[in-house]
Protein backbone atom coordinates (compact mmCIF):
# COMPACT_ATOMS: atom_id res chain seq x y z
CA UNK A 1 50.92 -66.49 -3.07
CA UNK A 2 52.38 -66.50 -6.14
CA UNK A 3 56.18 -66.85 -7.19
CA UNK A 4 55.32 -63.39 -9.46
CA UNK A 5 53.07 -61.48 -7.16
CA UNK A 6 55.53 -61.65 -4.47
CA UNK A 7 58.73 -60.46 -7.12
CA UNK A 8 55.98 -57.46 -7.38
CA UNK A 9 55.52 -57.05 -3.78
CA UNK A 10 59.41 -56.79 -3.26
CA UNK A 11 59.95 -54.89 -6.45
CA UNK A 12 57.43 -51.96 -4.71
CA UNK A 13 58.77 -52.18 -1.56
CA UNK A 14 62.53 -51.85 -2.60
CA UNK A 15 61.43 -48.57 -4.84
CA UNK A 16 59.50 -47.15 -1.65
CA UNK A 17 62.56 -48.02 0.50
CA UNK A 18 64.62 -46.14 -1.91
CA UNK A 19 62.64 -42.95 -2.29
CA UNK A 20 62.46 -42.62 1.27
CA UNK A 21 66.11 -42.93 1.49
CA UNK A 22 66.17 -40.58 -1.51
CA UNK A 23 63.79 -38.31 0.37
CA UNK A 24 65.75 -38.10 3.71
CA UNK A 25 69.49 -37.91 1.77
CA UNK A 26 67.99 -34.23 0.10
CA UNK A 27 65.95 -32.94 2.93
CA UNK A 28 69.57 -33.81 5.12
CA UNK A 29 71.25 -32.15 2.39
CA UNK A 30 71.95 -28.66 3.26
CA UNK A 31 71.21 -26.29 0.40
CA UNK A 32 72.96 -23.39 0.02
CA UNK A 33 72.20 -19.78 1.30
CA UNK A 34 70.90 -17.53 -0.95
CA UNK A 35 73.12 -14.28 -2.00
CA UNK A 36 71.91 -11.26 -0.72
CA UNK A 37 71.89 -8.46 -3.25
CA UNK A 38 72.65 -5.02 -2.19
CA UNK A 39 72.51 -1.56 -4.15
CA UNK A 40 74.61 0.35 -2.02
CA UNK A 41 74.02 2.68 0.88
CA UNK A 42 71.65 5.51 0.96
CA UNK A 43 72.93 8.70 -0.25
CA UNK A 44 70.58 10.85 2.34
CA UNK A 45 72.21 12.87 4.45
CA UNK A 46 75.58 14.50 5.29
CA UNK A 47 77.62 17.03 7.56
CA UNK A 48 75.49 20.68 8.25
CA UNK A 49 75.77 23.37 10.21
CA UNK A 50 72.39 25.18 11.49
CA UNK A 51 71.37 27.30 14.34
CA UNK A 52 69.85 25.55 17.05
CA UNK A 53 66.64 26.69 19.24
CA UNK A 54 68.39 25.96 22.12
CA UNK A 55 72.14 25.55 22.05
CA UNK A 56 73.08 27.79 18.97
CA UNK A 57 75.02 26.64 16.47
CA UNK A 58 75.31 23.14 16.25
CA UNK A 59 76.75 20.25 13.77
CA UNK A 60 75.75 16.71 12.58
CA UNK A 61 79.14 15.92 14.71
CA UNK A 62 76.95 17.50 18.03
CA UNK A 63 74.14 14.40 17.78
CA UNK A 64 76.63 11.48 17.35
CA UNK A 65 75.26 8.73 19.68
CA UNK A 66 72.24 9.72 19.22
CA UNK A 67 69.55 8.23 16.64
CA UNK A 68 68.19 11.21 14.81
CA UNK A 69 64.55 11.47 13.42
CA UNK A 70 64.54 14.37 11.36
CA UNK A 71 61.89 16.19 9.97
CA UNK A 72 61.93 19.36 7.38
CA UNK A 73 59.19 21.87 7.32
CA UNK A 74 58.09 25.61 8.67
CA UNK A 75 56.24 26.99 11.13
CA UNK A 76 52.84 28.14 9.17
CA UNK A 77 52.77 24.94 7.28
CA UNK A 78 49.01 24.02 8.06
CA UNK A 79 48.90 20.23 7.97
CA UNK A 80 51.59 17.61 7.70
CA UNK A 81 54.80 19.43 9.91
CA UNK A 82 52.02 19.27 12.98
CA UNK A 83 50.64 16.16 12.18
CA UNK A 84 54.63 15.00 11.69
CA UNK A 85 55.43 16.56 15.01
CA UNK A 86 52.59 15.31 17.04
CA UNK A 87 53.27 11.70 15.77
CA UNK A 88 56.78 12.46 17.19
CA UNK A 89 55.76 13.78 20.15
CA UNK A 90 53.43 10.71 21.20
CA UNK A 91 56.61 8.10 19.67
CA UNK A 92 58.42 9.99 22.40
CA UNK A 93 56.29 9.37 25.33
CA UNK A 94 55.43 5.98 24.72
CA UNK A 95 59.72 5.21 24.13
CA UNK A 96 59.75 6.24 27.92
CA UNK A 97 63.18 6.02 29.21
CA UNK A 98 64.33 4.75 25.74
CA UNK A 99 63.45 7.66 23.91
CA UNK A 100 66.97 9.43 25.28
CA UNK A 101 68.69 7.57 22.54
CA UNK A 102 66.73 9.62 20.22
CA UNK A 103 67.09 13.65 19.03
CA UNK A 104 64.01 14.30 17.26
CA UNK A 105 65.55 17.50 14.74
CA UNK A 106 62.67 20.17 13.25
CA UNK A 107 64.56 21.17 10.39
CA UNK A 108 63.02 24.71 8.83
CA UNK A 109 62.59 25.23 4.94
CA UNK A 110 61.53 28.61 5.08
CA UNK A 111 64.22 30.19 7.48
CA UNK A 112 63.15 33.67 5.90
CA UNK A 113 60.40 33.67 8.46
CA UNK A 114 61.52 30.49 10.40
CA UNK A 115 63.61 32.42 13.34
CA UNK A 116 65.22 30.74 16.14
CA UNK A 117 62.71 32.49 17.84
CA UNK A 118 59.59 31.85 16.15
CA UNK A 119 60.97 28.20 15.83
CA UNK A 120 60.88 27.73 19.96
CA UNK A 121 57.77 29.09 20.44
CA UNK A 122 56.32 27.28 17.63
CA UNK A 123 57.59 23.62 19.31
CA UNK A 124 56.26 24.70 22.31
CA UNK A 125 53.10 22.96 21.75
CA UNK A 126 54.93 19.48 20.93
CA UNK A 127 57.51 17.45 22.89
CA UNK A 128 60.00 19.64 24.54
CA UNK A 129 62.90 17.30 23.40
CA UNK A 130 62.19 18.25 19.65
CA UNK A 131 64.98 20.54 18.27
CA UNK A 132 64.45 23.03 15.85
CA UNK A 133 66.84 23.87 13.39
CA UNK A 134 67.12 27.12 11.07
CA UNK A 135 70.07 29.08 9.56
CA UNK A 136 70.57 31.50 6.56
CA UNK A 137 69.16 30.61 3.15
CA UNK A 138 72.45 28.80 1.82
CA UNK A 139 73.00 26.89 4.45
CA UNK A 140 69.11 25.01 4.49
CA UNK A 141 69.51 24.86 0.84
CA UNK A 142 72.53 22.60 1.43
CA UNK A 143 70.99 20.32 4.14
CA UNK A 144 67.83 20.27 2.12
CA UNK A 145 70.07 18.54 -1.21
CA UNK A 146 71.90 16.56 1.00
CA UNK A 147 68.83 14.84 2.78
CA UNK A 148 67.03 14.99 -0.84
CA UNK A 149 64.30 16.85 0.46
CA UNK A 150 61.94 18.37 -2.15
CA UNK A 151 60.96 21.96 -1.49
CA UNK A 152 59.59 24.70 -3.64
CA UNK A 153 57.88 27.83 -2.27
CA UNK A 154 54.59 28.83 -3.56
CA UNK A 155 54.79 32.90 -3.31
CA UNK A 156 51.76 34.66 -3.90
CA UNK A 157 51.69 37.36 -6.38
CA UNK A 158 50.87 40.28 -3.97
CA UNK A 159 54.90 41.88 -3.60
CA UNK A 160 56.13 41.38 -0.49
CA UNK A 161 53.35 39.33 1.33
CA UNK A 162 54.69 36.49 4.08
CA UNK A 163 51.01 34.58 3.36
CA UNK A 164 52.34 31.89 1.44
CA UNK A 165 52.66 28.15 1.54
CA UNK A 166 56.39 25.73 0.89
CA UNK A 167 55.33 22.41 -0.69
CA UNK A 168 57.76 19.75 0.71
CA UNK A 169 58.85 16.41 1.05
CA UNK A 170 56.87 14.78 4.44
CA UNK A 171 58.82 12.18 5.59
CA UNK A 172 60.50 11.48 8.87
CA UNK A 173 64.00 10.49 8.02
């Protein structure tokens, strides 16, 4: 071999050597954790007092332990509070045991014809551990702004007819 072709054998070698050093010195190098960027906490929710189907008048304060899962609605909505409840309902019974950590909450937006009574019977034909919630006009108007609920009742023009629909929001919070 020659005196040349072997400085050019070393010279690649010694390169490779040092880019595999190179190599292993950054991959060994730990690199540094990326900041996590928060906005802030959710501004849904807050204290409320309503009327319970089964225990009267209750708080926020009266599920604390509990995970709530929270839906608004009303009783003669025609699609998405059963479809909402019935998803709930099934969540429930496949949860088994662990669904006691839960209080699923029916929350009313149309207490006017929403009655403690006409709520029970209503969830009657869901889970039994669903909770409806009503109370006088004021007091859903508060829960519904502090949960950020949209709501806005479509009356019909007929004076004094109960045959009308309440657009809302139809999310489980």
């Amino acid at each position: 071999m020659r005196p040349s072709f072997k400085v050019l054998i070393a010279i690649v070698l010694t390169l490779a050597a040092a880019g595999a050093l190179g190599a292993a010195w950054v991959s060994l190098v730990e690199a540094p954790a990326p900041k996590v960027a928060t906005s802030g906490t959710a501004a849904i929710g807050g204290p409320f007092t309503l009327v319970s189907t089964n225990d009267g008048n209750v708080t926020d304060q009266t599920y604390r332990g509990k995970w709530l899962l929270i839906f608004f609605g009303y009783t003669f909505c025609p699609d998405a509070c059963p479809t909402a409840l019935n998803n709930i309902s099934v969540a429930l019974e496949k949860l088994g045991a662990d669904a006691g950590k839960l209080q699923p909450l029916f929350v009313t937006v149309d207490p006017q014809r929403d009655t403690r009574e006409v709520l029970a019977e209503y969830l009657k034909s869901f889970d039994s551990r669903i909770i409806g919630l009503t109370g006088p006009q004021d007091q859903i108007d508060r829960v519904v702004k502090e949960y950020r609920v949209y709501v806005a009742s479509q009356k019909s023009e007929t004076q004094g007819d109960d045959n009308y629909l309440v657009s809302h929001s139809a999310y489980i919070i």
